[in-house]
PDB file of N, CA and C in Angstrom:
ATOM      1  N   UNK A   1      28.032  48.400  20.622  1.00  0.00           N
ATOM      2  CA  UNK A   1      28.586  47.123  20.226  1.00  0.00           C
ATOM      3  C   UNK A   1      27.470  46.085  20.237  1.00  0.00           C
ATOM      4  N   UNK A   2      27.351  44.855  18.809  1.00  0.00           N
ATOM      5  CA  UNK A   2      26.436  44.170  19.326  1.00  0.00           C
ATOM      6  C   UNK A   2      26.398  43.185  20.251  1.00  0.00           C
ATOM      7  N   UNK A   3      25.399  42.645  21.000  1.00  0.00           N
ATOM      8  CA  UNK A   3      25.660  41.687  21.816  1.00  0.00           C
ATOM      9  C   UNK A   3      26.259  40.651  21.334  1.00  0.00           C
ATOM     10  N   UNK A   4      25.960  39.684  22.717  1.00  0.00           N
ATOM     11  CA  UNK A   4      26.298  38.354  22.321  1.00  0.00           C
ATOM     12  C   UNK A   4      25.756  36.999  21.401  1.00  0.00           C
ATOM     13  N   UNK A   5      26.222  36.115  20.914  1.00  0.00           N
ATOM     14  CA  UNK A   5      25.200  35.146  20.196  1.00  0.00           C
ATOM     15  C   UNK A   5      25.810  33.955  20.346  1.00  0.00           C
ATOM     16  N   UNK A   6      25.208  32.989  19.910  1.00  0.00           N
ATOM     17  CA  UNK A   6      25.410  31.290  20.416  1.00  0.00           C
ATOM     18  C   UNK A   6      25.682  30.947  18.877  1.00  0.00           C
ATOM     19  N   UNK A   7      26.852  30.138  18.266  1.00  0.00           N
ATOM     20  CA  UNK A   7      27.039  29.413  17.296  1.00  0.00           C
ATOM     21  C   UNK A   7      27.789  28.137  17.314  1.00  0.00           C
ATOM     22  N   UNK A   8      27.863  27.288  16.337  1.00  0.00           N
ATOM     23  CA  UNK A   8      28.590  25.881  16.229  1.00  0.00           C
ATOM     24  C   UNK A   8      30.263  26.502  16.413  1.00  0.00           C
ATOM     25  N   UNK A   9      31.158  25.701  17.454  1.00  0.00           N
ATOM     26  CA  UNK A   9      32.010  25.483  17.531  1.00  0.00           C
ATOM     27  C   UNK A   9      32.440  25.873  16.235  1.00  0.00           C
ATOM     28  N   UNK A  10      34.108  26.676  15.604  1.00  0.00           N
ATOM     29  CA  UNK A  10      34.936  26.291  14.504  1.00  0.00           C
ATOM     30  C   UNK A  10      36.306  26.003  15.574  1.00  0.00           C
ATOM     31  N   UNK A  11      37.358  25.463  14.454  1.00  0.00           N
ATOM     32  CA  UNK A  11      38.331  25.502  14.922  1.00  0.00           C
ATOM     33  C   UNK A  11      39.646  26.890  15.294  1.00  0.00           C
ATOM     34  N   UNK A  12      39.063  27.999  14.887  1.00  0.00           N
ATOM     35  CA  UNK A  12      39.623  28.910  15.120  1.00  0.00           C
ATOM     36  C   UNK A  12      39.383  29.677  16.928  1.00  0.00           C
ATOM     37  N   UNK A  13      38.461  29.160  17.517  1.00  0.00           N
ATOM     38  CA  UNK A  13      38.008  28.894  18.553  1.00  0.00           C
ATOM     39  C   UNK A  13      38.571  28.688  19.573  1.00  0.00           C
ATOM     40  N   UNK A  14      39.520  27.886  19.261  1.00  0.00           N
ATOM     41  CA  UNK A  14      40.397  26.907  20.474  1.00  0.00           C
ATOM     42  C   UNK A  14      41.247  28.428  21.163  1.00  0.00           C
ATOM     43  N   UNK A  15      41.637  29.150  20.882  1.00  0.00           N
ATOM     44  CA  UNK A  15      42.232  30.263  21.948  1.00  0.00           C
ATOM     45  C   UNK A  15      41.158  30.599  22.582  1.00  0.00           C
ATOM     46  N   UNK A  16      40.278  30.746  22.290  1.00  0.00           N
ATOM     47  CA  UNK A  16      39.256  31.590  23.491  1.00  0.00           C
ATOM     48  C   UNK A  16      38.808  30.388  24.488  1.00  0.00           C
ATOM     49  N   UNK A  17      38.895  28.781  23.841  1.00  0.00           N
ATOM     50  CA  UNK A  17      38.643  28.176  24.471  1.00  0.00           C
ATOM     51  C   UNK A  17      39.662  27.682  25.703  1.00  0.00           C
ATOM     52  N   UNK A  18      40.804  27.737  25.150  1.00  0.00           N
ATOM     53  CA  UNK A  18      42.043  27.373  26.286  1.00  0.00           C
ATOM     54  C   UNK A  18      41.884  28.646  27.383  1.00  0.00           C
ATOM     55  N   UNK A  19      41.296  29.919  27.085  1.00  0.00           N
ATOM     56  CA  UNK A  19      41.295  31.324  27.829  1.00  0.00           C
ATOM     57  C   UNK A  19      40.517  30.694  29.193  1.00  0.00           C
ATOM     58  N   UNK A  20      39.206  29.954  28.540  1.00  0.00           N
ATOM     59  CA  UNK A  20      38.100  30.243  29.155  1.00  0.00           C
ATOM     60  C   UNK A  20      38.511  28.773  29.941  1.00  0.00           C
ATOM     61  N   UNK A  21      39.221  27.498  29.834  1.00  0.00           N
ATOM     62  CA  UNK A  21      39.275  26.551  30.292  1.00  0.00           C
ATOM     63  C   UNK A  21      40.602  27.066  31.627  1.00  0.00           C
ATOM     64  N   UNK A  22      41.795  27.982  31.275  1.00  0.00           N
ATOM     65  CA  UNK A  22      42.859  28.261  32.464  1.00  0.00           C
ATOM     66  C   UNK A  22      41.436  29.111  33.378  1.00  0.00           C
ATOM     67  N   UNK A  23      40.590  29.987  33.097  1.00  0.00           N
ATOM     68  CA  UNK A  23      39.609  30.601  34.240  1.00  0.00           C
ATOM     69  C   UNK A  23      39.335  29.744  34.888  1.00  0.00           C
ATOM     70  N   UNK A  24      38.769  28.777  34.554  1.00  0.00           N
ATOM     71  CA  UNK A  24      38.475  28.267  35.605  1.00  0.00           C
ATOM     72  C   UNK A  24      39.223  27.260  36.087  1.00  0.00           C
ATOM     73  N   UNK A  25      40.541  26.580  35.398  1.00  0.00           N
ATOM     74  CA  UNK A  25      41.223  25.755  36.340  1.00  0.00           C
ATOM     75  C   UNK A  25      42.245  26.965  37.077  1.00  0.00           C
ATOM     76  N   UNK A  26      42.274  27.823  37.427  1.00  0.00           N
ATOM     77  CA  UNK A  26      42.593  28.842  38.607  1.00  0.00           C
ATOM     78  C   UNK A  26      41.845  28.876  39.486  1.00  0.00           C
ATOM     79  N   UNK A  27      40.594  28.584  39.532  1.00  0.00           N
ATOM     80  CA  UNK A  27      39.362  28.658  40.603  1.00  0.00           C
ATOM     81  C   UNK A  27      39.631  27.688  41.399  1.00  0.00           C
ATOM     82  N   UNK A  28      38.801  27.474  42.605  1.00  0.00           N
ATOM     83  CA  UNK A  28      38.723  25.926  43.639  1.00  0.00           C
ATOM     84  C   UNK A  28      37.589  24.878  42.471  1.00  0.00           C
ATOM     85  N   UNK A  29      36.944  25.455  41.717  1.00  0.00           N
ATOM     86  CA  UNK A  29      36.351  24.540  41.234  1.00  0.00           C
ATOM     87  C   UNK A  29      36.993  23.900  39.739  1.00  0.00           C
ATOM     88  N   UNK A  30      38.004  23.393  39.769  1.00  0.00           N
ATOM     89  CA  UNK A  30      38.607  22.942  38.961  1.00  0.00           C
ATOM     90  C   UNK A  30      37.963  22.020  37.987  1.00  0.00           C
ATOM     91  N   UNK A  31      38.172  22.217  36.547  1.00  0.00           N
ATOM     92  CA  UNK A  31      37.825  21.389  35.539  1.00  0.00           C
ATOM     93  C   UNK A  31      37.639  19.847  36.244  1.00  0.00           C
ATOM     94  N   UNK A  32      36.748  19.375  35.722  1.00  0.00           N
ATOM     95  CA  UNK A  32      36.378  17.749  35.875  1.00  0.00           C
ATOM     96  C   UNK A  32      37.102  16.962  34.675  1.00  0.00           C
ATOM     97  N   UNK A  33      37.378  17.457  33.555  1.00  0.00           N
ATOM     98  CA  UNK A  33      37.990  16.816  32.413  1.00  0.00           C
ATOM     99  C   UNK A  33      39.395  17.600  32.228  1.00  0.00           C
ATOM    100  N   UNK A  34      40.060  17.211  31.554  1.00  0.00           N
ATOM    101  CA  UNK A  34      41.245  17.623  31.496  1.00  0.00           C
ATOM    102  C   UNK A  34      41.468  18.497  29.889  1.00  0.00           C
ATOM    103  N   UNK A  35      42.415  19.340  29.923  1.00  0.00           N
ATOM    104  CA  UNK A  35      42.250  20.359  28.581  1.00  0.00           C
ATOM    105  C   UNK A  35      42.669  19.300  27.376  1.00  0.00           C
ATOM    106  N   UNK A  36      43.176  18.060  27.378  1.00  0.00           N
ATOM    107  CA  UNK A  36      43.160  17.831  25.863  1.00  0.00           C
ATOM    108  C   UNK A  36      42.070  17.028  25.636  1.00  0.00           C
ATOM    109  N   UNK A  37      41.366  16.480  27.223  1.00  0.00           N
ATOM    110  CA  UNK A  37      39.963  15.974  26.424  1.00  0.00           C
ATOM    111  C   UNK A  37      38.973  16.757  26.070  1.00  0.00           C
ATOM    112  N   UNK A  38      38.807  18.347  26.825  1.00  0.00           N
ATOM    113  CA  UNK A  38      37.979  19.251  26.475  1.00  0.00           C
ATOM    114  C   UNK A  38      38.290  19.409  24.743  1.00  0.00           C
ATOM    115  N   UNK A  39      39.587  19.530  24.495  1.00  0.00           N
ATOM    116  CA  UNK A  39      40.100  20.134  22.839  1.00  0.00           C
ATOM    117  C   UNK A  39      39.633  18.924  22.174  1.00  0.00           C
ATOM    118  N   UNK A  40      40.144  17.966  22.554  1.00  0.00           N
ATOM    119  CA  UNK A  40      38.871  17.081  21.380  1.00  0.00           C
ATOM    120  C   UNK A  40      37.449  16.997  21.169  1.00  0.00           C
ATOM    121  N   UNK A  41      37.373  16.976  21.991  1.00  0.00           N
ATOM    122  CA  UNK A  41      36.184  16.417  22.059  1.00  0.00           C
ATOM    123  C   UNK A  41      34.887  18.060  21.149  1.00  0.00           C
ATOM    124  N   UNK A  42      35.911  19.017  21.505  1.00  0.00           N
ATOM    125  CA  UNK A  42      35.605  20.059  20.538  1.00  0.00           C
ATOM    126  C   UNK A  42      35.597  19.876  19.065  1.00  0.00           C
ATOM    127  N   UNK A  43      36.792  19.161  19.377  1.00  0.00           N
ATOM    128  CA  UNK A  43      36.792  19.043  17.847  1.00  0.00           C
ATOM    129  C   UNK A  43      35.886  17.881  16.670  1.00  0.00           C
ATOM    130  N   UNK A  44      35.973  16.455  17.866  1.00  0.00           N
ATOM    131  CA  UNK A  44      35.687  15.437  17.136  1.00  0.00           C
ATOM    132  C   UNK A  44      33.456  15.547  17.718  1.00  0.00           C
ATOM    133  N   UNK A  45      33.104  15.636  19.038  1.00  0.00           N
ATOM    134  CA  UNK A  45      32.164  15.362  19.550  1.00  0.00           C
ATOM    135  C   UNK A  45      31.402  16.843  19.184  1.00  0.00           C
ATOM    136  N   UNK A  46      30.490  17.123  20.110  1.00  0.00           N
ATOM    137  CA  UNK A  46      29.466  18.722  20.069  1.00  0.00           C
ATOM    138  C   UNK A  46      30.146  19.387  20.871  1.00  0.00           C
ATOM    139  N   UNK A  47      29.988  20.634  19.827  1.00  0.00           N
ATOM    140  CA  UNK A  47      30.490  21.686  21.191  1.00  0.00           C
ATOM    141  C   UNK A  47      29.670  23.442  20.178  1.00  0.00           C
ATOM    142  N   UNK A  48      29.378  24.197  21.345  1.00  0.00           N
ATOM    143  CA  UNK A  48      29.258  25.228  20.984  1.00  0.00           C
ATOM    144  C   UNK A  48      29.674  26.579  21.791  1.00  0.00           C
ATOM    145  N   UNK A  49      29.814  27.645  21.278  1.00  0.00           N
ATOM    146  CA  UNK A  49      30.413  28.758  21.626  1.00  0.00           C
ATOM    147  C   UNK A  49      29.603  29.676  21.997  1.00  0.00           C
ATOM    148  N   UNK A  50      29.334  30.772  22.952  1.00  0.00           N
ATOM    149  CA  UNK A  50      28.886  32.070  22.713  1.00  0.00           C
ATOM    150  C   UNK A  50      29.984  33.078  22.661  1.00  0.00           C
ATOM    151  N   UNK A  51      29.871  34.032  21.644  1.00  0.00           N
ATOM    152  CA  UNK A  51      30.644  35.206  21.232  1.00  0.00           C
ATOM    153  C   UNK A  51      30.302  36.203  21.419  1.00  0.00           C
ATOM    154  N   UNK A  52      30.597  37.424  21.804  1.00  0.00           N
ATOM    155  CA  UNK A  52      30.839  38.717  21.599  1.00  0.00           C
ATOM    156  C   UNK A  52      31.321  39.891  21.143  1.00  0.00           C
ATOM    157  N   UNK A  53      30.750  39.887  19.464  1.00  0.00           N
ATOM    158  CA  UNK A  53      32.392  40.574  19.011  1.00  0.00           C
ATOM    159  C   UNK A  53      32.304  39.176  18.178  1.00  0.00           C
ATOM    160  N   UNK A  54      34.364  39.274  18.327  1.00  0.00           N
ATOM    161  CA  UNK A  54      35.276  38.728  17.922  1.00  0.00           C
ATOM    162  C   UNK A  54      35.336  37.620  18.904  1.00  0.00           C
ATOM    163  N   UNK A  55      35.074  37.687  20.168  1.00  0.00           N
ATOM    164  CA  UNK A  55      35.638  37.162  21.430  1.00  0.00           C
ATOM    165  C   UNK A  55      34.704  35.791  21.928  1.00  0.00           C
ATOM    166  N   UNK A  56      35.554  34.857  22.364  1.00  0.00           N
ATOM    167  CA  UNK A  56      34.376  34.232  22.642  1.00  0.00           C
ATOM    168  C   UNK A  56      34.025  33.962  24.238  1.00  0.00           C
ATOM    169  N   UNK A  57      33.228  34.276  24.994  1.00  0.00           N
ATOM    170  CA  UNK A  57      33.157  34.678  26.167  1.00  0.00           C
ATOM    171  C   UNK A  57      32.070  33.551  27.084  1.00  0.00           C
ATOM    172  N   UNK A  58      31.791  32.338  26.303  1.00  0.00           N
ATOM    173  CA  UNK A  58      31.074  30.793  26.809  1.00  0.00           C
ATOM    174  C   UNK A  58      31.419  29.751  25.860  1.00  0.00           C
ATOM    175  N   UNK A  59      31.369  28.698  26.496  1.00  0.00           N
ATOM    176  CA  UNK A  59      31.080  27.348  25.774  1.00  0.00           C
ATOM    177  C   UNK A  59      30.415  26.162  26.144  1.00  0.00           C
ATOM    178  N   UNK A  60      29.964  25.154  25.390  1.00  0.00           N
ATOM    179  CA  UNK A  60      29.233  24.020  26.322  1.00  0.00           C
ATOM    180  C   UNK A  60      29.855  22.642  24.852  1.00  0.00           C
ATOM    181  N   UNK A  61      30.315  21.908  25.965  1.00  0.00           N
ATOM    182  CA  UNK A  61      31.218  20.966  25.271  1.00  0.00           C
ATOM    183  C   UNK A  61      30.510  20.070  25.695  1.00  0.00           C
ATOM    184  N   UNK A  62      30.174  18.721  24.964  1.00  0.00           N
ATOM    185  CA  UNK A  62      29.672  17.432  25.511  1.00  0.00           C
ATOM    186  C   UNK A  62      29.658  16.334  24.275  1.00  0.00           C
ATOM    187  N   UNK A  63      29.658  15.067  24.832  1.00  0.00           N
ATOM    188  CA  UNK A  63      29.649  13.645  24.023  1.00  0.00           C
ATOM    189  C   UNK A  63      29.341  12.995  24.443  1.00  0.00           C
ATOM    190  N   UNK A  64      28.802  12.219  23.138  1.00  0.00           N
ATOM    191  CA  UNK A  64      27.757  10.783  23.421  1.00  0.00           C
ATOM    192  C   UNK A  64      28.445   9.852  23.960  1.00  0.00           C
ATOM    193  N   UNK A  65      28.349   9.036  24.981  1.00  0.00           N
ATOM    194  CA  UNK A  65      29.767   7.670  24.726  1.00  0.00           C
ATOM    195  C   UNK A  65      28.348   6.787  26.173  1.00  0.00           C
ATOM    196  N   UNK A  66      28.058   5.706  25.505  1.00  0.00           N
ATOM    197  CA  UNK A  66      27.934   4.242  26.180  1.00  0.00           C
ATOM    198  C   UNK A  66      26.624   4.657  26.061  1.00  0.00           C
ATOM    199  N   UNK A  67      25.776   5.467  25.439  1.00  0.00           N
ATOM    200  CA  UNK A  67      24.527   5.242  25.644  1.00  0.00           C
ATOM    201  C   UNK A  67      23.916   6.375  26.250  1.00  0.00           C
ATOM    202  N   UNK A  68      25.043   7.537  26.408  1.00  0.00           N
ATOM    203  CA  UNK A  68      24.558   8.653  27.619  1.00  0.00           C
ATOM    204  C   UNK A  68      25.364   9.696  27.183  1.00  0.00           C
ATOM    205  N   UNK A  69      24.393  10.974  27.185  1.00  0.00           N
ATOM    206  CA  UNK A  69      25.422  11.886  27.226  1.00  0.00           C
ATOM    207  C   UNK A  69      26.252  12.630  28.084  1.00  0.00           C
ATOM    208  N   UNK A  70      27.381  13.328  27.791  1.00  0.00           N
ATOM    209  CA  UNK A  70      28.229  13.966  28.927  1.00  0.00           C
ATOM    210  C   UNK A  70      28.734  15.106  28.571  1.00  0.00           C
ATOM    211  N   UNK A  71      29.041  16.422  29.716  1.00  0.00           N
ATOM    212  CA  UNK A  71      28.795  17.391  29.628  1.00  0.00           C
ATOM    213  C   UNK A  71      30.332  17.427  29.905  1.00  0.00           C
ATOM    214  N   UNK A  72      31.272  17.578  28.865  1.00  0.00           N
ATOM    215  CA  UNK A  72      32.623  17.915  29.056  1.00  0.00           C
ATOM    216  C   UNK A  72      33.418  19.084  29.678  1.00  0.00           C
ATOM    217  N   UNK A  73      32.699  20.077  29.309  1.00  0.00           N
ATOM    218  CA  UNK A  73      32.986  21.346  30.034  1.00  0.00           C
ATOM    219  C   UNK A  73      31.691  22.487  29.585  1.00  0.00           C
ATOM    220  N   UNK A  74      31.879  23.866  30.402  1.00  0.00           N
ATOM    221  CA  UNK A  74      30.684  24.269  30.590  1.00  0.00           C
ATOM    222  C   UNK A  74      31.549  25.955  31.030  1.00  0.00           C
ATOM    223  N   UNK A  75      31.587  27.020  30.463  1.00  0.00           N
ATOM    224  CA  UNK A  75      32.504  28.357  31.156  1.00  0.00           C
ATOM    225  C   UNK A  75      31.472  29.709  30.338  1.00  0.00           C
ATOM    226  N   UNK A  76      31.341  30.287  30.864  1.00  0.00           N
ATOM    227  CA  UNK A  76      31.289  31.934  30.620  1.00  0.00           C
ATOM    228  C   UNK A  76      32.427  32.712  31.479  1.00  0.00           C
ATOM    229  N   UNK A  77      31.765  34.114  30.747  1.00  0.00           N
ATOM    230  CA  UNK A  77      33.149  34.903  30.873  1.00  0.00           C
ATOM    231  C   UNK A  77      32.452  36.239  30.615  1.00  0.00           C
ATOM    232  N   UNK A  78      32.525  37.422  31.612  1.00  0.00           N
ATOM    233  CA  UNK A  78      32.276  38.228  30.807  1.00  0.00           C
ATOM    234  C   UNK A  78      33.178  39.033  30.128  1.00  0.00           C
ATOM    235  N   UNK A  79      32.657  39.260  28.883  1.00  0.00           N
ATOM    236  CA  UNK A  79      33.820  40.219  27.901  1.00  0.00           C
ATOM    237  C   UNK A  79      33.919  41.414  27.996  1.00  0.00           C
ATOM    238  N   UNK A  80      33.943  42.525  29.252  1.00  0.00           N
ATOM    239  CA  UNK A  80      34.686  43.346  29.287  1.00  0.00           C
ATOM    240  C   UNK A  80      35.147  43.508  30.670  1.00  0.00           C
TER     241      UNK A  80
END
């Protein structure tokens, strides 16, 4: 199988992303942002994916706002 690779966010995305956002709000280290600002900010700000496959098994979400950037969310996963 081939590995993994890093690409631009699409919107077909958002399931692996809600997957990878409940992992870790099950953990003690609970999300710092909340899942509909992570989903925007996917959508409207930067965000990118790593995949495996079909699957997407990381992401790194972040936006510009006041002059600074911010790191909205941040998950891997391994895919098997």
């Amino acid at each position: 199988m081939a590995g993994w690779r890093l690409r631009d966010f699409h919107p077909d995305d958002l399931d692996g992303i809600l997957r990878l956002w409940e992992e870790i709000a099950a953990t003690d280290a609970a999300p710092v942002y909340g899942l509909s600002e992570v989903l925007a900010s996917c959508q409207k700000d930067h965000a990118i994916v790593a995949v495996h496959g079909d699957q997407v098994i990381g992401a790194a979400v972040g936006r510009a706002a006041h002059a600074q950037g911010w790191i909205v969310f941040v998950a891997t996963s391994a895919p098997w």
